[in-house]
C-alpha atoms as a PDB file:
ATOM      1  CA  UNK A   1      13.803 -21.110   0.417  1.00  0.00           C
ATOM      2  CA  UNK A   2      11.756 -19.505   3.458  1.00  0.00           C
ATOM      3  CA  UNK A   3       8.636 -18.260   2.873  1.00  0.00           C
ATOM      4  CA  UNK A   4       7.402 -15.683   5.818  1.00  0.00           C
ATOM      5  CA  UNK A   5       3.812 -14.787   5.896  1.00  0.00           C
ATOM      6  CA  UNK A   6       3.708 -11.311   7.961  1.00  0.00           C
ATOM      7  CA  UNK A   7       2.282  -7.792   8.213  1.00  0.00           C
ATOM      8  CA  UNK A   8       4.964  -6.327   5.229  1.00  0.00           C
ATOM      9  CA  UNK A   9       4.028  -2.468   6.126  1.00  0.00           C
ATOM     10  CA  UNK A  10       1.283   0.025   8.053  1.00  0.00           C
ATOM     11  CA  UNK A  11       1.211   3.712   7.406  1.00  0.00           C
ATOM     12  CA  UNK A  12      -1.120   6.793   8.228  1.00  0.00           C
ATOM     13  CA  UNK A  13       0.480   9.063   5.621  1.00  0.00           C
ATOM     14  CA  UNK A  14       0.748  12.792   5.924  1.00  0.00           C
ATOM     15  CA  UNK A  15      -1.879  14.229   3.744  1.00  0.00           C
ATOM     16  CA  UNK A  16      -1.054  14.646  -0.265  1.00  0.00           C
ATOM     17  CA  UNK A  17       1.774  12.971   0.978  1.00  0.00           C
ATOM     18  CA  UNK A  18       3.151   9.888  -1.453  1.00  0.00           C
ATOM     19  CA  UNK A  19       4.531   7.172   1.251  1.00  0.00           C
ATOM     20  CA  UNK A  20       6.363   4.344   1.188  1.00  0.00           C
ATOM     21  CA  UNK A  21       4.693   1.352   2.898  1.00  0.00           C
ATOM     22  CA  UNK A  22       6.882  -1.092   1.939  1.00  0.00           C
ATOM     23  CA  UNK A  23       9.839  -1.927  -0.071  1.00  0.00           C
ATOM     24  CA  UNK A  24      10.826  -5.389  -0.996  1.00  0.00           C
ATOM     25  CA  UNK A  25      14.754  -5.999   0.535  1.00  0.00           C
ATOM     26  CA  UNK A  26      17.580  -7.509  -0.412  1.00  0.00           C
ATOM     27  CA  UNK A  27      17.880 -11.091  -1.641  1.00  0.00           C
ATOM     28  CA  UNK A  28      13.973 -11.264  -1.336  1.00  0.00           C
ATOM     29  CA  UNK A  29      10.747 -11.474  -3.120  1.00  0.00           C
ATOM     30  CA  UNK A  30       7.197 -11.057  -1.948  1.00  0.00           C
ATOM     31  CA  UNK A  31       3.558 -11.682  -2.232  1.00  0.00           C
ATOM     32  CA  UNK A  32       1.134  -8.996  -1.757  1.00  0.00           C
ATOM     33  CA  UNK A  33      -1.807 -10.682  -0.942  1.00  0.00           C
ATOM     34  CA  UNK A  34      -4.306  -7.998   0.897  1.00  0.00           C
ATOM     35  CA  UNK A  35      -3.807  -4.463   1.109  1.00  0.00           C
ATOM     36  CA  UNK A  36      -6.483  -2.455   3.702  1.00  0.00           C
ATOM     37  CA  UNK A  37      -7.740   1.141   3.818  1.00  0.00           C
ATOM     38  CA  UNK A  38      -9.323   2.563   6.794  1.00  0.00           C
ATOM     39  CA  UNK A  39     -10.568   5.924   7.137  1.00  0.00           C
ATOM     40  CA  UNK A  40     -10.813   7.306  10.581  1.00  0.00           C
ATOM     41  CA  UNK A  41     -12.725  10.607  10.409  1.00  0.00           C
ATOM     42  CA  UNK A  42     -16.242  10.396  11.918  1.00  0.00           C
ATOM     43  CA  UNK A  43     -16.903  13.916   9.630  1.00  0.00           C
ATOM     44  CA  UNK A  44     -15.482  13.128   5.978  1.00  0.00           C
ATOM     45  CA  UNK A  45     -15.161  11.055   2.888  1.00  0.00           C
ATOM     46  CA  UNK A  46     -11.333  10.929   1.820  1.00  0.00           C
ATOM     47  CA  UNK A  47      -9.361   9.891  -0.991  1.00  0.00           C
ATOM     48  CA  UNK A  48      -6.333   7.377  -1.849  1.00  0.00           C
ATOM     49  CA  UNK A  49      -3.770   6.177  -4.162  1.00  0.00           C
ATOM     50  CA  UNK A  50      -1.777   3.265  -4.550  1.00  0.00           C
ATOM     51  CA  UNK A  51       0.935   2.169  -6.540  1.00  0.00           C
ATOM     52  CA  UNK A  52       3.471  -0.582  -7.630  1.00  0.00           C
ATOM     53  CA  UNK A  53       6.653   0.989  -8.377  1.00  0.00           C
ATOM     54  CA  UNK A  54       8.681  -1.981 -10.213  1.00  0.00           C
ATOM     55  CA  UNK A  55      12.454  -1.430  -9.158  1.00  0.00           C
ATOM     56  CA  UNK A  56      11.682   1.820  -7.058  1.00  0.00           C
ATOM     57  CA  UNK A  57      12.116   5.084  -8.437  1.00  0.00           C
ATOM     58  CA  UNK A  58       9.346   7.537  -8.978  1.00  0.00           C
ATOM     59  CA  UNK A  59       5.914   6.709  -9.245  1.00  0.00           C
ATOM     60  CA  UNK A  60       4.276   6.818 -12.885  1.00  0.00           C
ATOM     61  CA  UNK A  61       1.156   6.642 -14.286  1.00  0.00           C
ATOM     62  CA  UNK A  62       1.321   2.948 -15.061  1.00  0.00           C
ATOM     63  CA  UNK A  63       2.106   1.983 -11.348  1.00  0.00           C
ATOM     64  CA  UNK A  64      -1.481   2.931  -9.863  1.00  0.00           C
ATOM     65  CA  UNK A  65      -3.526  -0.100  -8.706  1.00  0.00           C
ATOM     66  CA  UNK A  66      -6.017   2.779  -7.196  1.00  0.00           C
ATOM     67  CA  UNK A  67      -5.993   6.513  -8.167  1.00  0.00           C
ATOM     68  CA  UNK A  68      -7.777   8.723  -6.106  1.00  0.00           C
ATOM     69  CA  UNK A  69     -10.652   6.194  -5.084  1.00  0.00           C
ATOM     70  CA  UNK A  70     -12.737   7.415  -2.717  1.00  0.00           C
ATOM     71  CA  UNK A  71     -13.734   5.529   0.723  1.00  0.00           C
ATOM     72  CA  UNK A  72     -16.606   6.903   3.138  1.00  0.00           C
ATOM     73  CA  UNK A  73     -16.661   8.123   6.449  1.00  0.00           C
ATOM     74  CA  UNK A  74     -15.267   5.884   9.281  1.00  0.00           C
ATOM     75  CA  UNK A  75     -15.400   3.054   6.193  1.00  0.00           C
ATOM     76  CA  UNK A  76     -12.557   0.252   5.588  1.00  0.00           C
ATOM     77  CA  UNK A  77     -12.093  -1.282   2.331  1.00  0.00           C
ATOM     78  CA  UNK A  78     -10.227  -4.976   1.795  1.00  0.00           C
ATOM     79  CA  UNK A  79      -8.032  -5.357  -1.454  1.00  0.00           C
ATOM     80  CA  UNK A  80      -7.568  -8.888  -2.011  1.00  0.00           C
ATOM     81  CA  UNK A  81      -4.683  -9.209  -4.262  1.00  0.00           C
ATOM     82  CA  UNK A  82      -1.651 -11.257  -5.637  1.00  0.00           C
ATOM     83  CA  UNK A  83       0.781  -9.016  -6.624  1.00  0.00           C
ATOM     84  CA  UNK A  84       4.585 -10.606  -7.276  1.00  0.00           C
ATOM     85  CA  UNK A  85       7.216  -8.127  -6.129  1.00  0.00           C
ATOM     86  CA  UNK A  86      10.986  -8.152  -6.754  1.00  0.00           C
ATOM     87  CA  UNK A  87      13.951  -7.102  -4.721  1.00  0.00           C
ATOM     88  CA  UNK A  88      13.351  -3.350  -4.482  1.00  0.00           C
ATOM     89  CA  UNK A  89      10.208  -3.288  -5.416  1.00  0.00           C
ATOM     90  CA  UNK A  90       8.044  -0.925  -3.491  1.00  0.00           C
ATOM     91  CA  UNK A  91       4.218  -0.532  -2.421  1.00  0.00           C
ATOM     92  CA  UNK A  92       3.420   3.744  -2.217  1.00  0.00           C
ATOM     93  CA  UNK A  93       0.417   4.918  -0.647  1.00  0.00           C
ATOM     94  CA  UNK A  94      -1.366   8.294  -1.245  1.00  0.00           C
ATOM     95  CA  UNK A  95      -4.117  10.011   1.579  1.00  0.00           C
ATOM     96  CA  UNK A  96      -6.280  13.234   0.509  1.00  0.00           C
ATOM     97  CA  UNK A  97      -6.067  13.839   4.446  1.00  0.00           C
ATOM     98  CA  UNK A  98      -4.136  12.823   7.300  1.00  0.00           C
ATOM     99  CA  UNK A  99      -7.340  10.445   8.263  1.00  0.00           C
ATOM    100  CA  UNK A 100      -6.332   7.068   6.692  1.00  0.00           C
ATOM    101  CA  UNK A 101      -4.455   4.533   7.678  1.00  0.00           C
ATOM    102  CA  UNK A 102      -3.019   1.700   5.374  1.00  0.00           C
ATOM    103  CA  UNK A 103      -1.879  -1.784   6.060  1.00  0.00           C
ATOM    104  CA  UNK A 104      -0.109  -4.157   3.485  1.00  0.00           C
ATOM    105  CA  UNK A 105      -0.180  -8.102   4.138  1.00  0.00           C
ATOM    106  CA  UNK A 106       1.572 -10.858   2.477  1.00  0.00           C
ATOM    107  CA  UNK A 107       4.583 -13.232   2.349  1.00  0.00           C
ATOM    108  CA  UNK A 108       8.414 -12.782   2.222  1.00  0.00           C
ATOM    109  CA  UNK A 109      10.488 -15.009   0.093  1.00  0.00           C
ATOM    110  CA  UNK A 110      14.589 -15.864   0.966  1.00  0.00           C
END
């Protein structure tokens, strides 16, 4: 069994836009153990979402780790975490504007 510790998935969503970051593959597991927010206006507050969607599909209202949380101007925020994920298992991300930028660390499993 390898275990791969690695950047799983980046984004900087189109706004109102749900996006997948990262989906678990094939044959896999994985640890989600940090997921980051960073807004990049200089001018404006935003808003985000994220969700677990166990298996894939579409997103529910029992997947959201976050729901429209809010994060100040030119701010980051650090989401320590532990989340087990499955073979197609998926990490969505949500951005009120076009201004934030998401990054999803952890470790792969074969």
């Amino acid at each position: 069994m390898a275990e791969v510790y690695k950047i799983l998935g980046q984004s900087a969503p189109a706004a109102t836009t749900a996006t997948d970051v990262y989906t678990v593959g094939g044959s896999t597991s994985a640890i989600v153990s940090t997921i980051t927010v960073c807004n990049r206006s200089s001018t404006a507050d935003d808003t985000f979402r994220i969700a677990i969607l166990q298996g894939g599909g579409t997103v529910a209202t029992t997947d959201y780790i976050a729901y429209d949380a809010v994060i100040g101007i030119s701010d980051f925020l650090v989401i320590t975490l532990g989340i087990g994920l499955a073979t197609t298992d998926q990490v969505e991300v949500y951005a009120g504007t076009a201004n934030l930028t998401f990054q999803v660390f952890g470790m792969e499993i074969t």
